[in-house]
PDB file of N, CA and C in Angstrom:
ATOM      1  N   UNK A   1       0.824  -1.193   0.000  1.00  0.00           N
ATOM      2  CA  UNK A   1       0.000   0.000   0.000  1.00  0.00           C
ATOM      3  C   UNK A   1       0.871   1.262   0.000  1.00  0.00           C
ATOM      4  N   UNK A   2       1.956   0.879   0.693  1.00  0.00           N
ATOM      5  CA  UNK A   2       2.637   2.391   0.788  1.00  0.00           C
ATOM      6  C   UNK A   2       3.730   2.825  -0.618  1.00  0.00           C
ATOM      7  N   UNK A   3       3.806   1.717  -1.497  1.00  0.00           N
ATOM      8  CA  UNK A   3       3.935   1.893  -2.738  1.00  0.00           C
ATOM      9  C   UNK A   3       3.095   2.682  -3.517  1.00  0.00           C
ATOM     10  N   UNK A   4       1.575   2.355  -3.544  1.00  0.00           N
ATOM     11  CA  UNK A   4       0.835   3.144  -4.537  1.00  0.00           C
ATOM     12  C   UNK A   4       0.343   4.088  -3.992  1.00  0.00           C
ATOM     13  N   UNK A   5       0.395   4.586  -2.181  1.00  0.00           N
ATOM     14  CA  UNK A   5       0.491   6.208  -1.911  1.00  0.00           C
ATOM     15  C   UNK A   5       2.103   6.823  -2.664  1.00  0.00           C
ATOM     16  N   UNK A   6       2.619   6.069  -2.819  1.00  0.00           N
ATOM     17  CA  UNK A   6       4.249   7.003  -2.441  1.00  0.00           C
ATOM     18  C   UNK A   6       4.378   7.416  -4.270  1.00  0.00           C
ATOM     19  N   UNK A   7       3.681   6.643  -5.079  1.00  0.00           N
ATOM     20  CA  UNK A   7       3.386   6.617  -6.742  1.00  0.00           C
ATOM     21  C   UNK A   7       2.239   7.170  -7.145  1.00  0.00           C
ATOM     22  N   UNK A   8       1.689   7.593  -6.880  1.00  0.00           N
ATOM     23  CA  UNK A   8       0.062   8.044  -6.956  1.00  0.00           C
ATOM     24  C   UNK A   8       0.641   9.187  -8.245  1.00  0.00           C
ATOM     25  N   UNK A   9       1.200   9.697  -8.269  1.00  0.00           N
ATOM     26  CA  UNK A   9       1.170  10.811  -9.168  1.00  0.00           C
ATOM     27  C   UNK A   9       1.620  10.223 -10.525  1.00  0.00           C
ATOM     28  N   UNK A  10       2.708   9.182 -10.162  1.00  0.00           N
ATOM     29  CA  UNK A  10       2.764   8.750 -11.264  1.00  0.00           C
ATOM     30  C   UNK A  10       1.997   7.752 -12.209  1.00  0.00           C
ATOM     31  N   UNK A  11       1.404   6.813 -11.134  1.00  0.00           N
ATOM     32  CA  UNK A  11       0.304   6.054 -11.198  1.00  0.00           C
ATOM     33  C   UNK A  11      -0.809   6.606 -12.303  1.00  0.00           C
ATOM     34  N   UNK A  12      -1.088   7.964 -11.715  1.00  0.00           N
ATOM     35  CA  UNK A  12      -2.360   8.735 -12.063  1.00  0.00           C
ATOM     36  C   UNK A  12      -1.587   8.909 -13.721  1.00  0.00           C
ATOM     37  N   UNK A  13      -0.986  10.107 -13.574  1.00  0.00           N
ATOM     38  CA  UNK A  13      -0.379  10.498 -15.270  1.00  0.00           C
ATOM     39  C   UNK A  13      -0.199   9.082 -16.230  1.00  0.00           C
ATOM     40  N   UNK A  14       0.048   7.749 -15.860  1.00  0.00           N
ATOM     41  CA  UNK A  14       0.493   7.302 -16.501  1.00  0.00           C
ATOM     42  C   UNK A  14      -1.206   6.461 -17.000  1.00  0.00           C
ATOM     43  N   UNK A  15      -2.044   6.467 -15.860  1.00  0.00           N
ATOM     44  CA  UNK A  15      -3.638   5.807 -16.493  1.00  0.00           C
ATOM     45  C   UNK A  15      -3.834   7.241 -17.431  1.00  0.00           C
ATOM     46  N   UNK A  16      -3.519   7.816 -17.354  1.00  0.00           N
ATOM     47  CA  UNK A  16      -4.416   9.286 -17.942  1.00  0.00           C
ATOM     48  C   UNK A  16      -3.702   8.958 -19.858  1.00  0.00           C
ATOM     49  N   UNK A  17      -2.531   8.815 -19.924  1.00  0.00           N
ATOM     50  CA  UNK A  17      -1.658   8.650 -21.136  1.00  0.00           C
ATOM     51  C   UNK A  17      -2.327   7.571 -21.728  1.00  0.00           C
ATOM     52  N   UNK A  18      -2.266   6.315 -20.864  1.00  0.00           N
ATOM     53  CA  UNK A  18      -2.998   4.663 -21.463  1.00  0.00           C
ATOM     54  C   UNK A  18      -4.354   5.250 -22.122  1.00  0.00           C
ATOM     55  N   UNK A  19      -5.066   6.133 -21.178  1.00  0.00           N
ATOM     56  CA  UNK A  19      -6.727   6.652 -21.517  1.00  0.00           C
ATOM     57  C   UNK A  19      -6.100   7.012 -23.439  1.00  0.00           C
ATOM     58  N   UNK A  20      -5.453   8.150 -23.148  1.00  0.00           N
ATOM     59  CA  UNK A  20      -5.778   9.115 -24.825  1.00  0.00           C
ATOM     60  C   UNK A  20      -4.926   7.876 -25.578  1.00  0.00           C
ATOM     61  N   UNK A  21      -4.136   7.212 -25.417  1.00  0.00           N
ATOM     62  CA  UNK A  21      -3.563   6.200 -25.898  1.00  0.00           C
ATOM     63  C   UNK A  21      -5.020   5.220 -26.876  1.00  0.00           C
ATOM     64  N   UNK A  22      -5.676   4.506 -26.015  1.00  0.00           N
ATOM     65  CA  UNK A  22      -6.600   4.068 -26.233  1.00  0.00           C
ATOM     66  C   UNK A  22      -7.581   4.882 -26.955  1.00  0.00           C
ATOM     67  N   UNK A  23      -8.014   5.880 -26.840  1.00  0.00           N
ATOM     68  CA  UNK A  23      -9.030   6.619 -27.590  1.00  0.00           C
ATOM     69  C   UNK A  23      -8.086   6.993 -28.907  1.00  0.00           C
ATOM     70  N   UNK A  24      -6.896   6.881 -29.202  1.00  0.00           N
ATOM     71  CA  UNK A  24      -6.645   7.387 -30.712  1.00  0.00           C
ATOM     72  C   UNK A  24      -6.497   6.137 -31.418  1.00  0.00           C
ATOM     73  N   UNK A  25      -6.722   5.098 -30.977  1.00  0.00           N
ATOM     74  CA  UNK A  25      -6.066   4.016 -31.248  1.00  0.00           C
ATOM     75  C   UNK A  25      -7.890   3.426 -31.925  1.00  0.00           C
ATOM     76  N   UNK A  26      -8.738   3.360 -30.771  1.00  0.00           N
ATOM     77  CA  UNK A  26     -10.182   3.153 -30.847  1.00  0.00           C
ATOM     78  C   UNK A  26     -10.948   4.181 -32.657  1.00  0.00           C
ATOM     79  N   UNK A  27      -9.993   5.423 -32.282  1.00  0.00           N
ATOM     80  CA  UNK A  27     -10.691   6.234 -33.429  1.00  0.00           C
ATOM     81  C   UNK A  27     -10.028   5.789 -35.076  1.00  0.00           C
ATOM     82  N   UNK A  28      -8.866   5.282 -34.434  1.00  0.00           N
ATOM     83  CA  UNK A  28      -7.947   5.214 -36.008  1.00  0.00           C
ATOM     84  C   UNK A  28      -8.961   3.855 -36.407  1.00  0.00           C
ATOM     85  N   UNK A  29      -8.686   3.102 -35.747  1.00  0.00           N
ATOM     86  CA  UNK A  29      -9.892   1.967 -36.313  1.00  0.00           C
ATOM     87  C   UNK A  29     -11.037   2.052 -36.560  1.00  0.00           C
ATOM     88  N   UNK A  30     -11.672   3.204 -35.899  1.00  0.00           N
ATOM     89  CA  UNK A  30     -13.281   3.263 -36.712  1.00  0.00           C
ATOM     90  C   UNK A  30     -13.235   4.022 -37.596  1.00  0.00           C
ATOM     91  N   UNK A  31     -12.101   4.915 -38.084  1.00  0.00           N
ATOM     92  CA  UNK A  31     -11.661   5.350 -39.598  1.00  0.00           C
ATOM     93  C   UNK A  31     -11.749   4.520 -40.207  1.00  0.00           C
ATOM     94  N   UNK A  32     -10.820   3.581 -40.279  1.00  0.00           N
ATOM     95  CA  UNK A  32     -10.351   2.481 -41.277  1.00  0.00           C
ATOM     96  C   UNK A  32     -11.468   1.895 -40.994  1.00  0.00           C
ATOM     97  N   UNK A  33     -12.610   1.203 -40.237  1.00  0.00           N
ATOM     98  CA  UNK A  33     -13.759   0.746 -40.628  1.00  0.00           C
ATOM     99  C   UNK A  33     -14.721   1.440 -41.987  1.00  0.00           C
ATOM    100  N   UNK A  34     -14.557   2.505 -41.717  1.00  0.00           N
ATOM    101  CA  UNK A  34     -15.946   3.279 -42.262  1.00  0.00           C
ATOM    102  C   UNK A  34     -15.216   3.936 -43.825  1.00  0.00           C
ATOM    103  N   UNK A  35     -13.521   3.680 -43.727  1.00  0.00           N
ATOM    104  CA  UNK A  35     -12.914   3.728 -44.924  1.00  0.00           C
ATOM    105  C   UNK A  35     -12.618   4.785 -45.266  1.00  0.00           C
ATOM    106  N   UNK A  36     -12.611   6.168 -44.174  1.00  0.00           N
ATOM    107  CA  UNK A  36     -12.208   7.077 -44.503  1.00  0.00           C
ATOM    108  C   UNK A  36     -10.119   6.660 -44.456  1.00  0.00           C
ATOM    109  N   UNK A  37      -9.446   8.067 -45.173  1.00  0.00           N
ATOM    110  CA  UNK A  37      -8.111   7.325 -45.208  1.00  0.00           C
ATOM    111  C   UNK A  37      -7.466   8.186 -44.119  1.00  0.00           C
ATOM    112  N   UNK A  38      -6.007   7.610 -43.625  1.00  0.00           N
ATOM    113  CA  UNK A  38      -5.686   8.459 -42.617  1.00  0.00           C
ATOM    114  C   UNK A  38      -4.690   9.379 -42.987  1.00  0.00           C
ATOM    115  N   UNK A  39      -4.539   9.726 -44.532  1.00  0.00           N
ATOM    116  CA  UNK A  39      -3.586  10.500 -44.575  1.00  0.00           C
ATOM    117  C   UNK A  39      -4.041  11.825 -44.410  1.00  0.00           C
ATOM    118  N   UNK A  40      -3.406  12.684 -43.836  1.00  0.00           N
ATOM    119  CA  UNK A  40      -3.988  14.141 -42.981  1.00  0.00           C
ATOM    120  C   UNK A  40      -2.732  15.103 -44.125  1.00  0.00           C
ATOM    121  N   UNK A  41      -2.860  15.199 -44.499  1.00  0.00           N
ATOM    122  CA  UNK A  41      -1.737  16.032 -45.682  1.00  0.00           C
ATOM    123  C   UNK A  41      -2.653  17.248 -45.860  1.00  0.00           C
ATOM    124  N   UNK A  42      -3.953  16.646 -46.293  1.00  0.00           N
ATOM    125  CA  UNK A  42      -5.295  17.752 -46.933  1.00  0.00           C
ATOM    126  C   UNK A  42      -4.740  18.157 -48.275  1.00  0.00           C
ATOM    127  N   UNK A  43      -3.965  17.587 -49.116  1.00  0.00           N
ATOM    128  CA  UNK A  43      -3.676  17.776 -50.739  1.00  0.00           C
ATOM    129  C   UNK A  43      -3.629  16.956 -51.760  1.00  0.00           C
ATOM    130  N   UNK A  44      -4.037  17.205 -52.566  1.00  0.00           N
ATOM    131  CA  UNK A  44      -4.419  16.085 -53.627  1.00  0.00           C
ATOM    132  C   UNK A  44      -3.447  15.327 -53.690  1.00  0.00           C
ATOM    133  N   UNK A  45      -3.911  13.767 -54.283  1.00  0.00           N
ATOM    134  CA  UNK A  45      -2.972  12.505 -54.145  1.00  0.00           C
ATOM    135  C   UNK A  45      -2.516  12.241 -55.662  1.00  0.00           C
ATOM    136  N   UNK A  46      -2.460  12.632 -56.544  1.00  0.00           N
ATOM    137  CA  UNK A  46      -2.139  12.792 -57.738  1.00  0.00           C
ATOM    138  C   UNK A  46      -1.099  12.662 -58.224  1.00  0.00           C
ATOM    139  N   UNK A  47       0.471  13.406 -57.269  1.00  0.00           N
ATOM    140  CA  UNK A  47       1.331  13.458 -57.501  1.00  0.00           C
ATOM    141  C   UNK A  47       2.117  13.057 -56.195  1.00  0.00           C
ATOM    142  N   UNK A  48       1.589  12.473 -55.441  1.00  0.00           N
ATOM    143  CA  UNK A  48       1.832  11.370 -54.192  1.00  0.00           C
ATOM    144  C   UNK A  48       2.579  10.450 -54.528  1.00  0.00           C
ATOM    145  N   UNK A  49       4.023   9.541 -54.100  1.00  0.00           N
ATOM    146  CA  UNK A  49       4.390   8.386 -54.521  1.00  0.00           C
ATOM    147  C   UNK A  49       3.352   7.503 -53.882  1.00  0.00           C
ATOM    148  N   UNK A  50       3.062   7.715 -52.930  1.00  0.00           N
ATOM    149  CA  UNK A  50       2.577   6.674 -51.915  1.00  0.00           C
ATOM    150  C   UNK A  50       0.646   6.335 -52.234  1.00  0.00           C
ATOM    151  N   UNK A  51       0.022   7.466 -53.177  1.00  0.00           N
ATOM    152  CA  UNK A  51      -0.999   6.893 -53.583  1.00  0.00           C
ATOM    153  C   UNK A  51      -1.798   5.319 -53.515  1.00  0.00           C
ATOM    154  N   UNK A  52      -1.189   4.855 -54.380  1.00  0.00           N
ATOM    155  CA  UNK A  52      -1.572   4.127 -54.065  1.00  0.00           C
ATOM    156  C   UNK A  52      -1.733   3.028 -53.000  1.00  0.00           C
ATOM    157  N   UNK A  53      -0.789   3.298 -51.700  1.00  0.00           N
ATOM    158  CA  UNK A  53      -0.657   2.677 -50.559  1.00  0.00           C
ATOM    159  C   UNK A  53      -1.948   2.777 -49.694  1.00  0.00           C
ATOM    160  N   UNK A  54      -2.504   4.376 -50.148  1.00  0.00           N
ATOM    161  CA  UNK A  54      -3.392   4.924 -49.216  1.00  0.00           C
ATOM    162  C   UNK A  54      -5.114   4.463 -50.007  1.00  0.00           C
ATOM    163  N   UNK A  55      -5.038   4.920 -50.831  1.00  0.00           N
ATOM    164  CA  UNK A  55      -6.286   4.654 -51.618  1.00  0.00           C
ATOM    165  C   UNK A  55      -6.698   3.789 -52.452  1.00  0.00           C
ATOM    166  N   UNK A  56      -6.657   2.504 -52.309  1.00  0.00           N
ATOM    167  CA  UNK A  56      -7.081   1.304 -53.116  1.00  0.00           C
ATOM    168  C   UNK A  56      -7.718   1.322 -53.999  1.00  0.00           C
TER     169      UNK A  56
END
């Protein structure tokens, strides 16, 4: 017990990191469910090498 008083702060910050950890992780996959793509550039893929990696 006197471990997780004497860690508590770190304890805490480190559930808080796992939390947003998990929620970007939860969102990237319901992207890729619903098939939107994840490249965040916002410019046409035209002259992209990687085109076709992203957009099937």
């Amino acid at each position: 017990m006197s471990f997780i008083i004497a860690n508590l702060g770190t304890i805490i910050v480190g559930l808080i990191v796992a939390v947003i950890v998990g929620l970007v992780i939860f969102s990237l996959i319901r992207n890729k469910k619903k098939g939107k793509s994840s490249c965040s550039c916002g410019c046409g893929c035209g002259h992209c090498p990687n085109s076709s990696s992203c957009h099937k």
